[in-house]
Protein backbone atom coordinates (compact mmCIF):
# COMPACT_ATOMS: atom_id res chain seq x y z
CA UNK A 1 -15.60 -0.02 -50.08
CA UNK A 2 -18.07 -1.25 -47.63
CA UNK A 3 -17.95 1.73 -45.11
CA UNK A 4 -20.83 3.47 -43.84
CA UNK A 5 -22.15 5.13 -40.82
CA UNK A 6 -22.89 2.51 -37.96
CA UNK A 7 -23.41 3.84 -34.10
CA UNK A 8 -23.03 1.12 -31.97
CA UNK A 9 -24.67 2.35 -28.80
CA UNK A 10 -21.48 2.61 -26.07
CA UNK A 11 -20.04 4.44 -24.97
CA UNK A 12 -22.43 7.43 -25.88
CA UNK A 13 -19.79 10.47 -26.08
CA UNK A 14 -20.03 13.70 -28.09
CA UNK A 15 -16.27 14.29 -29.18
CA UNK A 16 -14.88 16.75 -31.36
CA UNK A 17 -12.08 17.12 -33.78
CA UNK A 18 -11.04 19.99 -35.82
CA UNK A 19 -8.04 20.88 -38.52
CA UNK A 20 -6.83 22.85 -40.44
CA UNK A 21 -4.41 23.34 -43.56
CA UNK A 22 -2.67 26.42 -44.01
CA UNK A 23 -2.01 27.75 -47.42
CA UNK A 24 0.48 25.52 -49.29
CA UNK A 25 -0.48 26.22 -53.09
CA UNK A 26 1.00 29.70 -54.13
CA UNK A 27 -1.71 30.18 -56.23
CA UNK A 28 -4.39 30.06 -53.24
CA UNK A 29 -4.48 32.26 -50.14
CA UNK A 30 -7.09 30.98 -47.91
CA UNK A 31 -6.55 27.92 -45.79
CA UNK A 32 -8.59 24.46 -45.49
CA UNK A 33 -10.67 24.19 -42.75
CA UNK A 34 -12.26 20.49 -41.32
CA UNK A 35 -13.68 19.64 -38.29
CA UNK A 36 -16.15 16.23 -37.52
CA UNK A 37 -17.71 15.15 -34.64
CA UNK A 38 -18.87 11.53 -33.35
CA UNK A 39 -21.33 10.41 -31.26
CA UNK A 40 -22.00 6.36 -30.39
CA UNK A 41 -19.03 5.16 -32.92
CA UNK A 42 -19.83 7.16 -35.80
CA UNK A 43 -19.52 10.67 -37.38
CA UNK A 44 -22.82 13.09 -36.58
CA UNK A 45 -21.66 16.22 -38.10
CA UNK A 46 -18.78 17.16 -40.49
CA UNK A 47 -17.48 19.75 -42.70
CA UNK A 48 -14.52 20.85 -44.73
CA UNK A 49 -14.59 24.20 -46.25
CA UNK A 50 -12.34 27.33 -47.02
CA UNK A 51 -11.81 29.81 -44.48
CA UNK A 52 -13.26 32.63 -45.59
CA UNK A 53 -10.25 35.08 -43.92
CA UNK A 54 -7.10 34.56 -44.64
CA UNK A 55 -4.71 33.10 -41.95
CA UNK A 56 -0.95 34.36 -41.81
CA UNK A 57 0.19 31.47 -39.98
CA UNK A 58 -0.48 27.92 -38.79
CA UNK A 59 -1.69 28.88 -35.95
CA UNK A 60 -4.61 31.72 -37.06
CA UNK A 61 -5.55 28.91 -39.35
CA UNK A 62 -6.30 26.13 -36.64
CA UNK A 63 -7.51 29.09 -34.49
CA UNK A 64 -10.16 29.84 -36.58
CA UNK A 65 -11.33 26.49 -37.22
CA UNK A 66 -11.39 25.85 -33.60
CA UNK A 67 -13.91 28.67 -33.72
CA UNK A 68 -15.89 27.39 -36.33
CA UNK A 69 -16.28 23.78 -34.28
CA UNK A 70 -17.03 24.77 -30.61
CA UNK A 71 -20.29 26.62 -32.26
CA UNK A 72 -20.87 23.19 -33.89
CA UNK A 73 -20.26 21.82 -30.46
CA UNK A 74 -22.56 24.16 -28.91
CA UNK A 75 -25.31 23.14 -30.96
CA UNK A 76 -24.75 20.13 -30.64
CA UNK A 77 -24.19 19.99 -27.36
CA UNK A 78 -28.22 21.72 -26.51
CA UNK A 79 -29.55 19.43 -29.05
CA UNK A 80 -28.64 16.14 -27.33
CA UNK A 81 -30.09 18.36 -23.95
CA UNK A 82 -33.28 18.44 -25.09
CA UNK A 83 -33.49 14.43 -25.58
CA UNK A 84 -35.40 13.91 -22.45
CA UNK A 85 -33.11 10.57 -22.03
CA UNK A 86 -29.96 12.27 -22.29
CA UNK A 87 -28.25 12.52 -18.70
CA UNK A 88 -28.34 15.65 -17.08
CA UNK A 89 -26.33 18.21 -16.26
CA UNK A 90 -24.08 17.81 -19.80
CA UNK A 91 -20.47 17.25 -19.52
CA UNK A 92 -18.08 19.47 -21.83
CA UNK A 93 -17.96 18.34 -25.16
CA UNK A 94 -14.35 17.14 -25.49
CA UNK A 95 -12.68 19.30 -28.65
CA UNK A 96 -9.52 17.42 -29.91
CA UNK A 97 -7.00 19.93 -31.69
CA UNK A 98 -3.39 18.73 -32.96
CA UNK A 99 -2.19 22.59 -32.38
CA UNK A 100 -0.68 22.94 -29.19
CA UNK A 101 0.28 26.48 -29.70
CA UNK A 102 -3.95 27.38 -30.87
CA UNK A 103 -4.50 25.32 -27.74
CA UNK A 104 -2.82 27.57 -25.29
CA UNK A 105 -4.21 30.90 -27.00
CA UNK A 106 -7.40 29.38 -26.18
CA UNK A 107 -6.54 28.62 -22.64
CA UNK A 108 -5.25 32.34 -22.37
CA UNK A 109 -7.88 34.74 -21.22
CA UNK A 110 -6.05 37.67 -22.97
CA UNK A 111 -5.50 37.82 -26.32
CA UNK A 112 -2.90 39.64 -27.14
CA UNK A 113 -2.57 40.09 -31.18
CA UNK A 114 -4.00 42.55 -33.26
CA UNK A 115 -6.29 41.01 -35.26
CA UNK A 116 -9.86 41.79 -35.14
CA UNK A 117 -11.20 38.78 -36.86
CA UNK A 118 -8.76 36.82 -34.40
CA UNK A 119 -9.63 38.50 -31.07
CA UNK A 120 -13.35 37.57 -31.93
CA UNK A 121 -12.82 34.06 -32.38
CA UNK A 122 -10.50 34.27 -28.89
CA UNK A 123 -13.32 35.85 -27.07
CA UNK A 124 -16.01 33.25 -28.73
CA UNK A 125 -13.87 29.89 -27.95
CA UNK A 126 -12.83 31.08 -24.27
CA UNK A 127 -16.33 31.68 -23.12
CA UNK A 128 -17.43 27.91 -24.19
CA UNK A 129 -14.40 26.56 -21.91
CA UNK A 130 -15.28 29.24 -19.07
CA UNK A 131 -18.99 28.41 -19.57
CA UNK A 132 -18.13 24.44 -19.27
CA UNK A 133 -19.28 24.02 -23.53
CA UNK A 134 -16.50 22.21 -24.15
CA UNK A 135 -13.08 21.16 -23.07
CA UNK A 136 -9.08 21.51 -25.21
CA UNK A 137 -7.30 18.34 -25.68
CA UNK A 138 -4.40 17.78 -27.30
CA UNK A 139 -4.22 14.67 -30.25
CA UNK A 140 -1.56 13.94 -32.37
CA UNK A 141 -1.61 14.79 -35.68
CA UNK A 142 -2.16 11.01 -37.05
CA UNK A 143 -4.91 10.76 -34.84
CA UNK A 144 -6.66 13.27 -35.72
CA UNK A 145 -9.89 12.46 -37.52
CA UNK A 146 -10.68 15.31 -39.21
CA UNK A 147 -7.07 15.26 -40.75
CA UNK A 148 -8.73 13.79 -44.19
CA UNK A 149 -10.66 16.55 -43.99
CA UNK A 150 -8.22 19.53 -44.84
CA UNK A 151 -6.12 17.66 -47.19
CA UNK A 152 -4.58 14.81 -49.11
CA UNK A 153 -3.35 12.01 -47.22
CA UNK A 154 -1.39 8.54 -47.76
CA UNK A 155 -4.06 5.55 -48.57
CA UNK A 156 -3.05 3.80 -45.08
CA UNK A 157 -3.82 6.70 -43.12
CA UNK A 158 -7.18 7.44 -45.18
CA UNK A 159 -8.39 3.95 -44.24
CA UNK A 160 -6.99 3.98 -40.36
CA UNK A 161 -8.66 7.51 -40.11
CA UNK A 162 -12.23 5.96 -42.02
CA UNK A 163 -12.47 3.04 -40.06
CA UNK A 164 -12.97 5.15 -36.73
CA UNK A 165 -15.45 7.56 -38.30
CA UNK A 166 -17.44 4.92 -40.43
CA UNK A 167 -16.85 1.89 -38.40
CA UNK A 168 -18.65 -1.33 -39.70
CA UNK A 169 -20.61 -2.83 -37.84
CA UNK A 170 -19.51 -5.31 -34.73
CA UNK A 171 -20.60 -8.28 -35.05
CA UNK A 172 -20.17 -8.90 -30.52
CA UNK A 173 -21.87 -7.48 -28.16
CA UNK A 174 -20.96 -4.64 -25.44
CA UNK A 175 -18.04 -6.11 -23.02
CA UNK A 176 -20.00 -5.20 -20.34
CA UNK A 177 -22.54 -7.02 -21.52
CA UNK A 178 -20.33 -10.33 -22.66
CA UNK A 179 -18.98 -9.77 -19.55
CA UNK A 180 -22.24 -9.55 -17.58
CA UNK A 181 -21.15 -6.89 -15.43
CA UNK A 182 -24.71 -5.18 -17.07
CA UNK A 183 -26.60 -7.40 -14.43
CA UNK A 184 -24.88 -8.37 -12.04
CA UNK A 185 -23.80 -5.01 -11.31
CA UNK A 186 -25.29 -2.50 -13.15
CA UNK A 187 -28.42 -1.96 -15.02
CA UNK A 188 -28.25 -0.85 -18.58
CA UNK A 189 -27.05 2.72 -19.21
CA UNK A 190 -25.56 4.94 -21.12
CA UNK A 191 -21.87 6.31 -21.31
CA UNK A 192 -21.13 10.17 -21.02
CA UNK A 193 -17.45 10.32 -20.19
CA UNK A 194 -14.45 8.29 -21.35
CA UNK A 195 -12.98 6.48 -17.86
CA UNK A 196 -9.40 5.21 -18.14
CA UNK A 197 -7.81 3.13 -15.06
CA UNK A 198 -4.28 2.62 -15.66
CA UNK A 199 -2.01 0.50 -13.16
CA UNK A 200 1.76 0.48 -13.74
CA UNK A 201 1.47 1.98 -17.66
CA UNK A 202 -1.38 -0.45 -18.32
CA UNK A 203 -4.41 0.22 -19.07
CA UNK A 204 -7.29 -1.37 -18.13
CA UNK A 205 -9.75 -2.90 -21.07
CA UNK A 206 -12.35 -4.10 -20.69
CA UNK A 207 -12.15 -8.15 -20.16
CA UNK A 208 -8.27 -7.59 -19.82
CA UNK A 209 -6.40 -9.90 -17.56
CA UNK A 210 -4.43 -8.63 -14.46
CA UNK A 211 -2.37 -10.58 -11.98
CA UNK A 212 -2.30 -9.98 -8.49
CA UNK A 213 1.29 -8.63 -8.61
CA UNK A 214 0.06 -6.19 -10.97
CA UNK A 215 -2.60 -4.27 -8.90
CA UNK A 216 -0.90 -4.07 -5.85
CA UNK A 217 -1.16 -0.21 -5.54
CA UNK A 218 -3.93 1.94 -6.33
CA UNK A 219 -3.93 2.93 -10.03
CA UNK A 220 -4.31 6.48 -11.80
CA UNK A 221 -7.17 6.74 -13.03
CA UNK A 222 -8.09 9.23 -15.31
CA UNK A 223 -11.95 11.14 -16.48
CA UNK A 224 -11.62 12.69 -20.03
CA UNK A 225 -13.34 15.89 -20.15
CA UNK A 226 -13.00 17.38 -17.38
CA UNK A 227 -13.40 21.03 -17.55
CA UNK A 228 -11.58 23.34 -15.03
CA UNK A 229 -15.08 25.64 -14.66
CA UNK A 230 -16.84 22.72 -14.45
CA UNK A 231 -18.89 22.83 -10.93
CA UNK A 232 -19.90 19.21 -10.75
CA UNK A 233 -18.28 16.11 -8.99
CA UNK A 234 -17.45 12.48 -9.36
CA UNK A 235 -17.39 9.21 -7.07
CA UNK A 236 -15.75 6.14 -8.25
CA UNK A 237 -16.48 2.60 -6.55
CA UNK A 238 -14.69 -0.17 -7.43
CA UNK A 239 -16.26 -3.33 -6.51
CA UNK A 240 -15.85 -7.44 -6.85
CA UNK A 241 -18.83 -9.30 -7.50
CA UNK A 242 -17.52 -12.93 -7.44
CA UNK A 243 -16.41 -13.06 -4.03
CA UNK A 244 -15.22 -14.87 -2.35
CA UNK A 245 -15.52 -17.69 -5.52
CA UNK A 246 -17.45 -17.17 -8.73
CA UNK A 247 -19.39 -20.59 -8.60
CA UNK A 248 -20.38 -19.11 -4.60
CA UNK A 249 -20.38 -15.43 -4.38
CA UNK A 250 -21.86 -14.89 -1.26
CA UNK A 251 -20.34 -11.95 -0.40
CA UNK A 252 -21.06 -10.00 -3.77
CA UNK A 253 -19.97 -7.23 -4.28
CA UNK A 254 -17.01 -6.90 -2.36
CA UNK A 255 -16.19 -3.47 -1.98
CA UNK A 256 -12.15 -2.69 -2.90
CA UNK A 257 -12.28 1.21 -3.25
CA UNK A 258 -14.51 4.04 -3.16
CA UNK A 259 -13.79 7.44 -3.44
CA UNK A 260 -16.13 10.55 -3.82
CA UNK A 261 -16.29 14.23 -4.38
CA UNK A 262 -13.77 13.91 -7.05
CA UNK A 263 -13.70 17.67 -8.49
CA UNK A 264 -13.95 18.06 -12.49
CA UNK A 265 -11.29 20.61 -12.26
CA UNK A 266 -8.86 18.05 -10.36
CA UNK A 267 -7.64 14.34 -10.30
CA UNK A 268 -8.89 11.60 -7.99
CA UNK A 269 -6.02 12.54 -5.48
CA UNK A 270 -8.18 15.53 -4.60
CA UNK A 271 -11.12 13.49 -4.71
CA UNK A 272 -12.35 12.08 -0.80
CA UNK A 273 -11.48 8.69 -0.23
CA UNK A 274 -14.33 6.92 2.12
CA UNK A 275 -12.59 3.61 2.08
CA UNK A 276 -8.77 2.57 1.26
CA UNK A 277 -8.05 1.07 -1.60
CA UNK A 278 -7.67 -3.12 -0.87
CA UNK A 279 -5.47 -4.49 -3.85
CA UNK A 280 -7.06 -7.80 -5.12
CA UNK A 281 -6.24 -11.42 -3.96
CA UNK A 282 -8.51 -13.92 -5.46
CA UNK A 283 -8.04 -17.06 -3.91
CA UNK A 284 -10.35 -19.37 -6.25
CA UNK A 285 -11.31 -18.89 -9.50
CA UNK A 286 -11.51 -15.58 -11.94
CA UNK A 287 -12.81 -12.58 -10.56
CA UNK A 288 -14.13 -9.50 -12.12
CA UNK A 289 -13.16 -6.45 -10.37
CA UNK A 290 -15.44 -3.37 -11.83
CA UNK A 291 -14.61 0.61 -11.98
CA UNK A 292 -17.83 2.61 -11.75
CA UNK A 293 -18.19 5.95 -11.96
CA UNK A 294 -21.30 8.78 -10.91
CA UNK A 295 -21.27 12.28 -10.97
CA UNK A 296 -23.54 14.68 -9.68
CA UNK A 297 -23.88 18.55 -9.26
CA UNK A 298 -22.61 19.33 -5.60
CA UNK A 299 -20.30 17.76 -3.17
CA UNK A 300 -21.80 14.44 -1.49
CA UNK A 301 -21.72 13.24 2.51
CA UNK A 302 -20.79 9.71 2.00
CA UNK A 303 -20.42 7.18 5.05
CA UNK A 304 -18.30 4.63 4.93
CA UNK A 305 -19.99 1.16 5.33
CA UNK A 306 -19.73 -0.78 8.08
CA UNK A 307 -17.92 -3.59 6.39
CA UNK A 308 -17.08 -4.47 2.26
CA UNK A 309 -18.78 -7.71 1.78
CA UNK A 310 -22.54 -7.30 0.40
CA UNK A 311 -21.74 -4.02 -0.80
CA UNK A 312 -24.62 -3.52 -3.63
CA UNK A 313 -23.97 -0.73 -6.25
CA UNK A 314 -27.25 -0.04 -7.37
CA UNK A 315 -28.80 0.25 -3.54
CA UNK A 316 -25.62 2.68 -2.94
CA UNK A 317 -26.62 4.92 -5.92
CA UNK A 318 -30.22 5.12 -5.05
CA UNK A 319 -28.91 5.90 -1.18
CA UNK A 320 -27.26 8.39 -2.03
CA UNK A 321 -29.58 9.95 -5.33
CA UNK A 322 -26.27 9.20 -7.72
CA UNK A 323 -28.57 7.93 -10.48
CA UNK A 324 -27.00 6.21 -13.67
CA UNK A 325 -23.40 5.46 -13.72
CA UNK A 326 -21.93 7.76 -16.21
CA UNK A 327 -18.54 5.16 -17.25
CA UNK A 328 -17.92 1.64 -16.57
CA UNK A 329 -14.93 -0.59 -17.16
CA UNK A 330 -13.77 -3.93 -15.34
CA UNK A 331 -10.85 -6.24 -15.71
CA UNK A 332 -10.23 -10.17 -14.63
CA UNK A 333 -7.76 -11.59 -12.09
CA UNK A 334 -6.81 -14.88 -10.93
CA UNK A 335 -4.89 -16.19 -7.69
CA UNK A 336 -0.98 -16.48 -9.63
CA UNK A 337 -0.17 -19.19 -11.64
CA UNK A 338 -1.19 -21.19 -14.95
CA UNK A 339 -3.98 -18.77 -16.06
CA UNK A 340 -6.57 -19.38 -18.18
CA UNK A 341 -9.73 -17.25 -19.66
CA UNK A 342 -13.08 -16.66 -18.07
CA UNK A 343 -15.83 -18.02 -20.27
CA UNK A 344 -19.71 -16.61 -20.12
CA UNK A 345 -22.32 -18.58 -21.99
């Protein structure tokens, strides 16, 4: 099989996922424990081992593997803080667990078995959420990538499951890139959270095709990894740079939204919104309409701007000391009627 490990440079997120298999052979008692974690497209770290206490039920099992991979995560985590590259301050590293019922022992602050081994690992994995290490989401079990790692599964699922840890490698470029939102937007950077822009129960993919009827109303947009300690804050600017036509865009970029002080603990709605959100009408041609997203470590003063045409991302982030964009993600739109596909040589 022609699988190996290939990172493909974006987005750049440390993600965790952990598993465990309680004890289904009467002639063992300890359970299987697995956890990897990926970085770039690829695995980084990985193991699957034997829990060396013995688990009386699913839950002590997946609690104590949980354990084992937020200290992974924590080393992890300070190693990619001392690349002098690597954007600071460090978002939680998001830790994917298929337990819901280890996930809400976590979230607990008391623990309130009687297990010493247990009550350790309860104090150890609640400090990394309360100290912002990483952050509890729940994934299904056939999504869980370190599922192969605790024990034996059907050959399709082995091969969905490989393909996201060893991905070959992609023969295109980054959509941004394609898309040449990297340069006529943005400058080159590098990904630290996932961003997800949903209108109406669609997402929004990059290159993905909207119509005007579509994105009337503002759409939910969600930042994976938030941590509710976190301190730190978010603005989100959502611009058009092919305005008002894409042979002529004099007025690029067009501001449509822009929202700040978005709290890691919170959603957008709690976020401040410096200027309404103006649903697209493109009158000639296909427009891109880009999502970026900062963050930075204390709440910002943000004037609204005098007007939305000319609105210039990379002026507004130096203006304001954003830096880098941390996430990125655009989608095209037309004026309705016989659509066709933007092309970029």
């Amino acid at each position: 099989m022609s699988w190996g490990l290939n990172f493909v440079g974006h987005p750049l997120v440390l993600e965790g996922y952990c598993d465990a298999n309680w004890v289904t052979d009467s002639d063992e008692i300890s359970s299987t424990s697995g956890y990897v974690f990926t970085l770039s497209g690829g695995a980084v770290s990985w193991k699957s081992g034997k829990q060396t206490c013995i688990a009386r039920s699913t839950m002590e099992a997946e609690f104590i593997v949980l354990d084992l991979a937020t200290q992974e995560a924590d080393w992890l985590r300070n190693l990619l803080i001392d690349i002098p590259l690597w954007g600071k301050p460090s978002p939680p590293v998001s830790m994917h667990c298929d337990s819901q019922a280890a996930i809400c022992v976590a979230k607990n602050s008391v623990y309130n078995g009687k297990k010493r081994h247990i009550r350790v690992s309860h104090e150890s994995v609640s400090q990394f959420i309360v100290n912002g290490v990483i952050s509890l989401d729940y994934v299904r079990t056939e999504k869980n990538l370190a599922d192969p790692f605790t024990k034996g599964l059907s050959r399709r699922l082995v091969v969905e499951l490989s393909a996201v840890i060893l991905p070959t490698p992609r023969s295109g470029r980054d959509a941004l890139v394609v898309g040449q939102v990297i340069g006529d937007v943005l400058d080159p950077f590098i990904r630290f959270v996932n961003l997800r822009v949903i209108y109406e129960g669609r997402e929004v993919i990059n290159a993905s095709e909207f119509r005007p009827s579509q994105i009337v109303y503002p759409p939910r947009v969600v930042i994976q990894g938030n941590d509710p300690s976190a301190s730190y804050f978010f603005t989100l600017v959502m611009v058009d740079p092919d305005a008002p036509s894409p042979g002529n865009p004099t007025e690029r970029e067009y501001l449509h939204w822009l929202v700040t002080n978005i709290p890691a603990n919170g959603s957008i709605n709690l976020g401040q919104e410096v200027m309404a959100y103006e649903s697209p009408r493109p009158s000639l041609g296909i427009h891109r309409y880009v999502f970026v997203l900062f963050y930075h470590s204390g709440l910002q003063t943000i004037t609204a701007p005098g007007w939305r045409q000319n609105f210039f991302t990379r002026e507004f982030a130096e203006l304001y000391n954003l830096g880098m964009p941390v996430a990125a993600v655009y989608f095209t739109c037309q004026r309705e009627g016989g659509y066709r596909r933007r092309r970029f040589d």
